[in-house]
N, C-alpha and C. Protein backbone atom coordinates (compact mmCIF):
# COMPACT_ATOMS: atom_id res chain seq x y z
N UNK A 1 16.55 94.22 60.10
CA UNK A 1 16.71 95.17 59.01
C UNK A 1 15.83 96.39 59.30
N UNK A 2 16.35 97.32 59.34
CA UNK A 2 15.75 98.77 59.13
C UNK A 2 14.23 99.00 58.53
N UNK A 3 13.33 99.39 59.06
CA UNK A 3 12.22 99.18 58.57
C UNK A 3 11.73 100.26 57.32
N UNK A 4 12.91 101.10 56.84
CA UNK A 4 13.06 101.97 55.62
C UNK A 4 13.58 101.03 54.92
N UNK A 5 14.83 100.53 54.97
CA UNK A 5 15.27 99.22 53.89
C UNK A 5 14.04 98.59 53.70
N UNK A 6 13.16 97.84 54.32
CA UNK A 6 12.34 97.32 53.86
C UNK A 6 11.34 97.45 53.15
N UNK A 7 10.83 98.97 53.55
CA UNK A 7 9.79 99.72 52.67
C UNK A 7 10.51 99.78 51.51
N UNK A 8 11.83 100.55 51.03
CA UNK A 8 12.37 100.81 50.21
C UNK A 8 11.89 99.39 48.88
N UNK A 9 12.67 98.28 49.46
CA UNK A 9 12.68 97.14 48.88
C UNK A 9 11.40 96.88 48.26
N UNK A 10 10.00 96.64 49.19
CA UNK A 10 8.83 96.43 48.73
C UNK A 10 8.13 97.75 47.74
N UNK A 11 8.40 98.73 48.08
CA UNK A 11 8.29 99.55 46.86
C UNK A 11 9.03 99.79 45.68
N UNK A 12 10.14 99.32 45.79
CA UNK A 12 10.77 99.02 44.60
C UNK A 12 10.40 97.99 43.95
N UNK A 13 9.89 96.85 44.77
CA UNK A 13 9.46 95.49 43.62
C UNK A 13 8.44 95.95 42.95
N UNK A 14 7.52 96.99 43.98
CA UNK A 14 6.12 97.04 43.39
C UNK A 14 6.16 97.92 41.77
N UNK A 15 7.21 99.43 42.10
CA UNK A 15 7.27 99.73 41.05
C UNK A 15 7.64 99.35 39.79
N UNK A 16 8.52 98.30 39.84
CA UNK A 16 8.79 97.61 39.09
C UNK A 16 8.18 97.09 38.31
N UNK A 17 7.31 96.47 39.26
CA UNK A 17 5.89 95.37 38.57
C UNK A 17 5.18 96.34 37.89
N UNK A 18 5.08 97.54 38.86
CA UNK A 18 4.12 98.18 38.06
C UNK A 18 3.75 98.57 36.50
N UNK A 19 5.36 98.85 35.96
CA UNK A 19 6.26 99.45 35.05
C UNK A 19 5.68 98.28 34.32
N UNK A 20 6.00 97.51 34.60
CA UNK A 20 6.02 95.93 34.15
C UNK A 20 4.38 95.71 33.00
N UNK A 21 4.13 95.53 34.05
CA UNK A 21 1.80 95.67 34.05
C UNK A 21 1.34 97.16 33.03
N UNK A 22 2.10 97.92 33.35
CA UNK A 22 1.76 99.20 32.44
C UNK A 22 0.66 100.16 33.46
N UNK A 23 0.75 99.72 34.76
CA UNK A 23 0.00 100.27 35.70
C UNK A 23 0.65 100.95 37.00
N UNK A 24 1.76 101.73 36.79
CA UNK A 24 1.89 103.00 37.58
C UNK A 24 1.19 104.27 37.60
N UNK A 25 0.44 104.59 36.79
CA UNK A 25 -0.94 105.57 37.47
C UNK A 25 -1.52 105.03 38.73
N UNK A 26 -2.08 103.56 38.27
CA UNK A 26 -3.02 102.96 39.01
C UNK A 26 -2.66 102.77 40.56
N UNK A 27 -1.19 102.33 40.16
CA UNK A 27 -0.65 101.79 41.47
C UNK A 27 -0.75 103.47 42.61
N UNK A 28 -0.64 104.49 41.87
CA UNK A 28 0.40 105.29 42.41
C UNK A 28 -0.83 105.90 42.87
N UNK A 29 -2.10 106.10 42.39
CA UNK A 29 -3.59 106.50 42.66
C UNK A 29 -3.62 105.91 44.37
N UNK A 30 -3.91 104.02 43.99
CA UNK A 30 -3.65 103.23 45.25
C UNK A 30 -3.07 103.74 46.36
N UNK A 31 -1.79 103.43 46.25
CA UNK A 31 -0.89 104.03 47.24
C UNK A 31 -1.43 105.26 48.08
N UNK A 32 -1.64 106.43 47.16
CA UNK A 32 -2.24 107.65 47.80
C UNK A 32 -3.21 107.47 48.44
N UNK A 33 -4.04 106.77 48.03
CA UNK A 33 -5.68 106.05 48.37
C UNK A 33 -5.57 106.01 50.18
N UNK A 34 -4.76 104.86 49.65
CA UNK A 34 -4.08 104.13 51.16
C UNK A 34 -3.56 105.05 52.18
N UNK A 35 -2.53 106.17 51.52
CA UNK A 35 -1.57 106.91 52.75
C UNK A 35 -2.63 107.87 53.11
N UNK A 36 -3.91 108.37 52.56
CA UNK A 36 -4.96 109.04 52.75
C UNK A 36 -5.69 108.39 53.98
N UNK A 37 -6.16 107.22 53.84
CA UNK A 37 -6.79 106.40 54.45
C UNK A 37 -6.42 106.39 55.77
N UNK A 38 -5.03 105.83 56.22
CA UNK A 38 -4.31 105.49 57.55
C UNK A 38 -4.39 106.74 58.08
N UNK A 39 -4.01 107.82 57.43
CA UNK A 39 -3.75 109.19 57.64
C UNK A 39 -5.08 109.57 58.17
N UNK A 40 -6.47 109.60 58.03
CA UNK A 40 -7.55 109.97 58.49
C UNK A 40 -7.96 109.10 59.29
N UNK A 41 -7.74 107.71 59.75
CA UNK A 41 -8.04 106.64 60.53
C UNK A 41 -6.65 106.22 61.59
N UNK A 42 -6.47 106.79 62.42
CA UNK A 42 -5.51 106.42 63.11
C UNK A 42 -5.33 104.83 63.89
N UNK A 43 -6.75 104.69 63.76
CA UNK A 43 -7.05 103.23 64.59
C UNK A 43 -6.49 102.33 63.55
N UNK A 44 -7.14 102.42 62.52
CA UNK A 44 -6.71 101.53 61.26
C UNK A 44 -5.03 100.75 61.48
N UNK A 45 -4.46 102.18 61.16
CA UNK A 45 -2.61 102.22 61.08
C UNK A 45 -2.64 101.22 62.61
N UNK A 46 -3.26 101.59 63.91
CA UNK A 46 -2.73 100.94 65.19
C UNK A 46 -2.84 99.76 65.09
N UNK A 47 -4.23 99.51 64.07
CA UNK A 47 -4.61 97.92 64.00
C UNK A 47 -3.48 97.05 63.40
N UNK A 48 -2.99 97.72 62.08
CA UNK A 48 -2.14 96.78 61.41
C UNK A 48 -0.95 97.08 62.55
N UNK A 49 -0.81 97.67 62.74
CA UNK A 49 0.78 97.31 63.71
C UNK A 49 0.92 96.75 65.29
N UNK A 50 -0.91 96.13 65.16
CA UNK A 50 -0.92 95.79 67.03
C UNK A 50 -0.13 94.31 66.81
N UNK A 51 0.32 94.32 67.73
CA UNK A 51 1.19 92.60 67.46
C UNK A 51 -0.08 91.29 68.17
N UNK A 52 -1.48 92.21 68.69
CA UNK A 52 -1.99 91.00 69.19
C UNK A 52 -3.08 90.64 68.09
N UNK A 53 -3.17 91.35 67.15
CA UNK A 53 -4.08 91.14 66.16
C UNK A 53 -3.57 89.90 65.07
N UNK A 54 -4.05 88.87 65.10
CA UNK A 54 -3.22 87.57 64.09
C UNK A 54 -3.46 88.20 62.55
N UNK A 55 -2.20 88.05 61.85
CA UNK A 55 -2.68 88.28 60.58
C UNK A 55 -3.52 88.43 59.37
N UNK A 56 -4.40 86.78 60.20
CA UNK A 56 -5.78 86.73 58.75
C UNK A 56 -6.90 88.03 59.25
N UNK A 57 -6.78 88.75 60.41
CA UNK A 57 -7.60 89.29 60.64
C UNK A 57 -7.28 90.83 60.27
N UNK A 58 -6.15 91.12 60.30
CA UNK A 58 -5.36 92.19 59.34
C UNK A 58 -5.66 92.11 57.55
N UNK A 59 -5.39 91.14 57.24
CA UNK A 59 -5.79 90.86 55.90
C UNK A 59 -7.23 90.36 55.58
N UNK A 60 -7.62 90.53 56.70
CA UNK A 60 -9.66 90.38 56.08
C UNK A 60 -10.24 91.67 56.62
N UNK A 61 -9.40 92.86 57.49
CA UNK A 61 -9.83 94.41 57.53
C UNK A 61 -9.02 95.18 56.34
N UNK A 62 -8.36 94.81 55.79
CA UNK A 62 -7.41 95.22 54.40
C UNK A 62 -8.61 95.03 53.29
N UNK A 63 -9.00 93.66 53.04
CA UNK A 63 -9.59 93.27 52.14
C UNK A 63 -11.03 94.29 51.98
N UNK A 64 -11.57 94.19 52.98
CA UNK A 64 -12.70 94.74 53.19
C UNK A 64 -13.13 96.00 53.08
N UNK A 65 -11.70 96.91 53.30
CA UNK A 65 -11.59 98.17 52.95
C UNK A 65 -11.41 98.92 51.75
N UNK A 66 -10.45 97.91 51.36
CA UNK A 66 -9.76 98.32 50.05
C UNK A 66 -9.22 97.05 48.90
N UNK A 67 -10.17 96.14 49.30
CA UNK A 67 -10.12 95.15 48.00
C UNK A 67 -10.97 95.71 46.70
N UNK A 68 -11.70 96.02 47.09
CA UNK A 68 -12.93 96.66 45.52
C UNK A 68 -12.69 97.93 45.11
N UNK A 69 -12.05 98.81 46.03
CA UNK A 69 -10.85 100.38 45.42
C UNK A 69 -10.22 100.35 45.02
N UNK A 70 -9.34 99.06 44.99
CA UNK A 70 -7.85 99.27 44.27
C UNK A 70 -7.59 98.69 43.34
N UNK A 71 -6.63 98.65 42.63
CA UNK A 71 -6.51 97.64 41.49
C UNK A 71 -5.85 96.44 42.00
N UNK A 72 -6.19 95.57 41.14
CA UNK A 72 -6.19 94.28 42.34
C UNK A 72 -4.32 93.91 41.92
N UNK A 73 -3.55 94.71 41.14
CA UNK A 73 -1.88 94.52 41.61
C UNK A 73 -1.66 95.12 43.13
N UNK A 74 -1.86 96.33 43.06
CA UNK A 74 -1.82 97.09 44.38
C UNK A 74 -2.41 96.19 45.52
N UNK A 75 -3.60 96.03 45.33
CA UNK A 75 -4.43 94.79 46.66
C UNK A 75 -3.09 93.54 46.71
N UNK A 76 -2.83 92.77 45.80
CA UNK A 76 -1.62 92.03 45.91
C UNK A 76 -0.84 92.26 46.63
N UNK A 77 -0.09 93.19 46.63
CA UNK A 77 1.40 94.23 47.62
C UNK A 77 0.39 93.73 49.19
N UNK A 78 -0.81 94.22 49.45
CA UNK A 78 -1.12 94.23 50.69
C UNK A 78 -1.27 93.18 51.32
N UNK A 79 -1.49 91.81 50.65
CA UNK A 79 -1.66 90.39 50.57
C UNK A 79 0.02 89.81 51.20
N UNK A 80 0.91 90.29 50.36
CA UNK A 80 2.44 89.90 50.25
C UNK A 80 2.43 90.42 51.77
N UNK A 81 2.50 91.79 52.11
CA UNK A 81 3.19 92.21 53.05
C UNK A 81 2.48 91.99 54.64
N UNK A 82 1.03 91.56 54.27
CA UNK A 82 0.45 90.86 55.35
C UNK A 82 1.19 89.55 55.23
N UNK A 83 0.90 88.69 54.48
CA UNK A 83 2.13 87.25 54.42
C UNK A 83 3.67 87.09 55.33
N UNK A 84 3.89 88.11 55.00
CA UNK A 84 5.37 88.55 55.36
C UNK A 84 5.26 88.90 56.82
N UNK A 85 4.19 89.35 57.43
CA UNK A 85 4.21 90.11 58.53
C UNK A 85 4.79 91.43 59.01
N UNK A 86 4.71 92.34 57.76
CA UNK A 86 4.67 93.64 57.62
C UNK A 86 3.64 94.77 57.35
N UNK A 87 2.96 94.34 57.90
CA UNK A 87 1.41 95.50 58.02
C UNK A 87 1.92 96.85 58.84
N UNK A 88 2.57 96.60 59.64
CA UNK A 88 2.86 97.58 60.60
C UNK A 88 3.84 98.64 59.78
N UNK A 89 4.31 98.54 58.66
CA UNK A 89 4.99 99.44 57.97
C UNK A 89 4.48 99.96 56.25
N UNK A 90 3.19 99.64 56.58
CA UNK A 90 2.28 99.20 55.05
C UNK A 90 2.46 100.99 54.75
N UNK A 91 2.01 101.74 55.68
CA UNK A 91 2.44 103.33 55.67
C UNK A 91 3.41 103.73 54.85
N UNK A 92 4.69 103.23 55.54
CA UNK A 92 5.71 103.90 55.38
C UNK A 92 6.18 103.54 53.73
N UNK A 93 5.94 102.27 53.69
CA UNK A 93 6.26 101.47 51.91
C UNK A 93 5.53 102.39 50.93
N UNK A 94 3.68 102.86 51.71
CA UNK A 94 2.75 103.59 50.58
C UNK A 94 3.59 105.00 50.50
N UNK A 95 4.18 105.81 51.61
CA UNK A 95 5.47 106.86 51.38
C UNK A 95 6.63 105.87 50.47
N UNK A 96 7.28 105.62 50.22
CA UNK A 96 7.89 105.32 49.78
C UNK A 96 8.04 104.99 48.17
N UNK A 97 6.72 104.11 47.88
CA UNK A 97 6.19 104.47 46.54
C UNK A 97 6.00 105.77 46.25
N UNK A 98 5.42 106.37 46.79
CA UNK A 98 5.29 107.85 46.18
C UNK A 98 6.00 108.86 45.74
N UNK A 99 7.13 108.62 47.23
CA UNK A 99 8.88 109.28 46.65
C UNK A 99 9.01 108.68 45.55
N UNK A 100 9.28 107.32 44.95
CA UNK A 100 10.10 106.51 44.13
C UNK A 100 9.28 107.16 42.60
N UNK A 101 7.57 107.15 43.10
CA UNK A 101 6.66 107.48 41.94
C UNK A 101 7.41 108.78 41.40
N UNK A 102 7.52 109.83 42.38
CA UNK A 102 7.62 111.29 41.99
C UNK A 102 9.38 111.34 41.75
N UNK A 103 10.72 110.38 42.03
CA UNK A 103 11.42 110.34 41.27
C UNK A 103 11.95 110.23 40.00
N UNK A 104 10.63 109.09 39.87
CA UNK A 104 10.62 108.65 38.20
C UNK A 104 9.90 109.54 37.52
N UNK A 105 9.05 110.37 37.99
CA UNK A 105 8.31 111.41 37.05
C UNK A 105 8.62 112.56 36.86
N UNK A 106 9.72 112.81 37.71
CA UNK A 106 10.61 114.39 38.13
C UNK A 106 9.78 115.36 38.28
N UNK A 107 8.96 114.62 39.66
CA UNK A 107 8.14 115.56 39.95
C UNK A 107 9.15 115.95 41.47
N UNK A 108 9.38 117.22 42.10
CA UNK A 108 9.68 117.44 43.17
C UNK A 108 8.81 118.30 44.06
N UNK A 109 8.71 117.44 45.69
CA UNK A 109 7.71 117.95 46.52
C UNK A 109 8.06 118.76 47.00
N UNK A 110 8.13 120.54 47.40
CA UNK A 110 7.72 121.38 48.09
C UNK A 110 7.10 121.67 48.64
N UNK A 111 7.62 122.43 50.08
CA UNK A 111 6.81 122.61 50.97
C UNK A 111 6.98 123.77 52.16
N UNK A 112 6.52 124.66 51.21
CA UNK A 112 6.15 126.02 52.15
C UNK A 112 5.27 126.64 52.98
N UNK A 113 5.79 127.14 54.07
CA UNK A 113 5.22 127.24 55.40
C UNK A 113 4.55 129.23 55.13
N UNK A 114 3.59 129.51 55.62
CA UNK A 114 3.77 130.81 55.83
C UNK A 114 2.61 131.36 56.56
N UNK A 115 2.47 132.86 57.37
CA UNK A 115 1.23 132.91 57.91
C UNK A 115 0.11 133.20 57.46
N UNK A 116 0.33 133.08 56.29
CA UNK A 116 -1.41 133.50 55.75
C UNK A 116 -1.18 132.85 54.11
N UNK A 117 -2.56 132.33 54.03
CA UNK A 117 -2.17 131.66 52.69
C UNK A 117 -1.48 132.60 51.20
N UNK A 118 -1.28 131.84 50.47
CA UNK A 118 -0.52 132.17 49.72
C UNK A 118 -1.41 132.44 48.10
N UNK A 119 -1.29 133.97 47.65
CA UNK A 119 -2.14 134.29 46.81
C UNK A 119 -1.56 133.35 45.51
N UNK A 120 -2.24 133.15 44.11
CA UNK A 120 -2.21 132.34 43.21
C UNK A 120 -0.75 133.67 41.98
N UNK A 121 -0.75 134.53 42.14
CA UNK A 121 0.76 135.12 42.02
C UNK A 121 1.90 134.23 42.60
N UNK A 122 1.51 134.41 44.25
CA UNK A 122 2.78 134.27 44.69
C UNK A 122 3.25 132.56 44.98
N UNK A 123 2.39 132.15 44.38
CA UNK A 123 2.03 130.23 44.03
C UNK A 123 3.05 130.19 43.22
N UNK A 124 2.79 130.76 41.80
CA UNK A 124 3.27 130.93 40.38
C UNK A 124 4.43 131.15 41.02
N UNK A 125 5.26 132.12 41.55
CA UNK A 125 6.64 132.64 42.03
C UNK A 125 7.15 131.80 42.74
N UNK A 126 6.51 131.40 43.76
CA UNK A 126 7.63 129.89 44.35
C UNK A 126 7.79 128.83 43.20
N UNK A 127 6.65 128.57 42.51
CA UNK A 127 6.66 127.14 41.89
C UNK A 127 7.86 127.43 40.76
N UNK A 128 7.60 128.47 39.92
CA UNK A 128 8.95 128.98 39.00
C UNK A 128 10.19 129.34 39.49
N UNK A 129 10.46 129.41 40.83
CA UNK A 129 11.65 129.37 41.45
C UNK A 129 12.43 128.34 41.24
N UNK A 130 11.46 127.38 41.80
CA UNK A 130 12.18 126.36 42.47
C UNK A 130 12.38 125.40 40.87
N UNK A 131 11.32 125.68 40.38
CA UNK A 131 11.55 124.83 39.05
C UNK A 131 12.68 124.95 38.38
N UNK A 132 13.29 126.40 38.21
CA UNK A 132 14.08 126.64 37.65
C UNK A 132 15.63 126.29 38.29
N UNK A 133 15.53 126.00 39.73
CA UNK A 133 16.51 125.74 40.51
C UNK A 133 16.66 124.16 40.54
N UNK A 134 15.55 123.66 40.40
CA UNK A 134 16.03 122.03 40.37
C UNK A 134 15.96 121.36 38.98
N UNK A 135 15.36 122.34 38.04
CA UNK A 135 14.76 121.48 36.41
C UNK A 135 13.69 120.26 36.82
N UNK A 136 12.99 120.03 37.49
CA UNK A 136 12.05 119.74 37.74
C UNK A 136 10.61 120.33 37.87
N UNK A 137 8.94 118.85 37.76
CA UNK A 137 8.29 119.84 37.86
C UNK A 137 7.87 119.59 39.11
N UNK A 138 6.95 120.57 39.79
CA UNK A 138 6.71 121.07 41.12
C UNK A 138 5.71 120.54 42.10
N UNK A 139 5.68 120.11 42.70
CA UNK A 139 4.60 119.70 43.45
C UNK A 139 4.13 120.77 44.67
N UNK A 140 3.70 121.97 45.06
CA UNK A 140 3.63 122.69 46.70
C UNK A 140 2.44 122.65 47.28
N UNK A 141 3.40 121.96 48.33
CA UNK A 141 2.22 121.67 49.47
C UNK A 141 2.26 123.01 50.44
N UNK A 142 1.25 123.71 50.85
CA UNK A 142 0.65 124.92 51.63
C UNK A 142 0.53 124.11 52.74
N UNK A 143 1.01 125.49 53.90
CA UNK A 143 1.42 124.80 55.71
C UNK A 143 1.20 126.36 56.03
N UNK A 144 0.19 126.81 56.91
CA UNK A 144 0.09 127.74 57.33
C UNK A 144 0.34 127.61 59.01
N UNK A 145 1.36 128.82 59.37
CA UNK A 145 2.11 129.00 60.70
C UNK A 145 1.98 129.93 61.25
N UNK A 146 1.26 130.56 61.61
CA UNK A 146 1.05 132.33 62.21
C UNK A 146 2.25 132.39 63.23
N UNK A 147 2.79 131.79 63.79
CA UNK A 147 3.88 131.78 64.58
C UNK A 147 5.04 132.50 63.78
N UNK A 148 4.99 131.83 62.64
CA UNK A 148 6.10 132.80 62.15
C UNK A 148 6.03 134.54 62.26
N UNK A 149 5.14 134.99 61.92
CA UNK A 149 4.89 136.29 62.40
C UNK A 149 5.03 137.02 60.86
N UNK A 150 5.85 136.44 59.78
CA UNK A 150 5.43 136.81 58.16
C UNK A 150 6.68 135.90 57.97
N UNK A 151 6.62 136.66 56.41
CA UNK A 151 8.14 135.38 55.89
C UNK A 151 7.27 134.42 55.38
N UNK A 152 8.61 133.23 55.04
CA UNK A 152 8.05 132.00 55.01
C UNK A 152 9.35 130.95 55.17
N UNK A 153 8.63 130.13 55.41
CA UNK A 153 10.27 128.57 55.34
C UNK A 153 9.76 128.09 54.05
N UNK A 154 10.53 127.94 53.20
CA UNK A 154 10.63 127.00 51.86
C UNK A 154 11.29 125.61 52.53
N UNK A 155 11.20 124.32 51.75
CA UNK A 155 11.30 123.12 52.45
C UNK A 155 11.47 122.12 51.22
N UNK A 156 12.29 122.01 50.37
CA UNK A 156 12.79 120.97 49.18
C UNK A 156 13.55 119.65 49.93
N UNK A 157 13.25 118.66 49.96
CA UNK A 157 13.58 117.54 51.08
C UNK A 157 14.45 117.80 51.97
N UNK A 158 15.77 117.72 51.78
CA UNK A 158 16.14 118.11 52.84
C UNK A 158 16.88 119.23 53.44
N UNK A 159 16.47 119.95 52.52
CA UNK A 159 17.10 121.35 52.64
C UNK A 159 15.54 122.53 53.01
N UNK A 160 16.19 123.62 53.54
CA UNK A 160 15.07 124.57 53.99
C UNK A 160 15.64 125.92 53.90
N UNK A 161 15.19 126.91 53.40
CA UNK A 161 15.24 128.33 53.09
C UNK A 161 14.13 128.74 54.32
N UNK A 162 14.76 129.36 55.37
CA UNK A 162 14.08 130.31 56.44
C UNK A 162 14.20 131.46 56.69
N UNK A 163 13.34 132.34 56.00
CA UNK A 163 13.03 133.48 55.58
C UNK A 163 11.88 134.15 56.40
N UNK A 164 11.94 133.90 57.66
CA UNK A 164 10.72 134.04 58.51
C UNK A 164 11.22 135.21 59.32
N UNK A 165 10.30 136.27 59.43
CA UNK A 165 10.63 137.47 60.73
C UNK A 165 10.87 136.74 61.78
N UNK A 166 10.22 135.32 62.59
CA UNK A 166 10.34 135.30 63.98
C UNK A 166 11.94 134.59 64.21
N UNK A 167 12.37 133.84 62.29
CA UNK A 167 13.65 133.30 62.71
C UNK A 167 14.79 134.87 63.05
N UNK A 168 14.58 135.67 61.82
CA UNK A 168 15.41 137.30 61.89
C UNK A 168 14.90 137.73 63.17
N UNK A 169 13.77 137.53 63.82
CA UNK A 169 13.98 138.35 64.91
C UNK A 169 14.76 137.66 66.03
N UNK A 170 14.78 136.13 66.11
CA UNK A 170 15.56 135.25 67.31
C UNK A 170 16.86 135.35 66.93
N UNK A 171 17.45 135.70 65.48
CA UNK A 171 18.95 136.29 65.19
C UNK A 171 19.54 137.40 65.96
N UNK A 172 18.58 138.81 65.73
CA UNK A 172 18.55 139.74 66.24
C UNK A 172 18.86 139.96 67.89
N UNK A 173 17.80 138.86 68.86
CA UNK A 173 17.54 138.82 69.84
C UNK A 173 19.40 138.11 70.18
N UNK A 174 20.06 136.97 69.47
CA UNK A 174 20.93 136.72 69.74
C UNK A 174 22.46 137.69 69.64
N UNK A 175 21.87 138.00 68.43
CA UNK A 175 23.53 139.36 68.56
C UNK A 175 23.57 140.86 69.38
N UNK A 176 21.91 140.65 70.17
CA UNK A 176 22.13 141.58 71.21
C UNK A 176 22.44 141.35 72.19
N UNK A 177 22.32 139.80 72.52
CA UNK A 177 22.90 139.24 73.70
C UNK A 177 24.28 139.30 73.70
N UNK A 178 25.06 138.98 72.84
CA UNK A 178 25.89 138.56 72.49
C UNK A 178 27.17 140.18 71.95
């Protein structure tokens, strides 16, 4: 099975439970906790997914890290999916909650690229754009690219608005070839 089906699945039980418990803040805090964590520790993420590392020893560097941070539903999920022998995708499930989190809250993630940061005007102007284009509220994540050369790429999952001089200028460069 697809190792997105599976995340999918285990974050769906979790949210569930969560809903359940009355603890989707908590969980959803966790989760971030976690995708923070792997994300600044690369060794960590290699550990849970080395295949020579035996499980109890995955789930006693889990415990140790993040048994007394989390709420102990969330610590559970990490228990299950060590059980299961899915550590190696513990990542992708803590993404996965987070999509599922920010579905249920109609929150939508944005994500604009540009070469120089972006003044607190022109924050306000993307975020009311897009709000108004999806009826959702906004999440923007800042990605600075000097490559672009000005402009910017807007980035709503899977769609992208590229509004960048260096893309107009590689247009340019093509219909003179051409």
């Amino acid at each position: 099975m697809a190792e997105s089906t599976v995340a999918f699945r285990y974050a769906k039980s979790l949210i569930d439970l969560a809903q359940e418990k009355d603890k989707v803040e908590e969980v959803y805090k966790d989760m971030a906790f976690f995708r923070d964590v792997v994300t600044k520790n690369r060794d960590l993420m290699l550990a849970l997914k080395s295949p020579i590392l035996r499980h109890e020893k995955k789930l006693a560097v889990l415990r140790a890290i993040f048994e007394s941070r989390v709420d102990p539903l969330s610590f559970s999920i990490f228990n299950i999916i060590t059980k299961k022998n899915r550590e190696g995708i513990m990542d992708i499930i803590a993404d996965e909650f987070i999509r599922q989190y920010n579905f249920l809250k109609g929150i939508q993630k944005v994500q604009v690229i540009t070469t120089v940061p972006l003044t607190e005007e022109l924050r306000k102007e993307f975020t009311a754009l897009v709000a108004k284009a999806t009826g959702k509220e906004i999440e923007l994540e800042e990605t600075i690219d000097p490559k672009l050369i000005g402009g910017y790429i807007l980035r709503i999952d899977d769609q992208q608005v590229d509004a960048s001089i260096r893309t107009q200028l590689a247009e340019l460069r093509l219909n003179f070839l051409n």
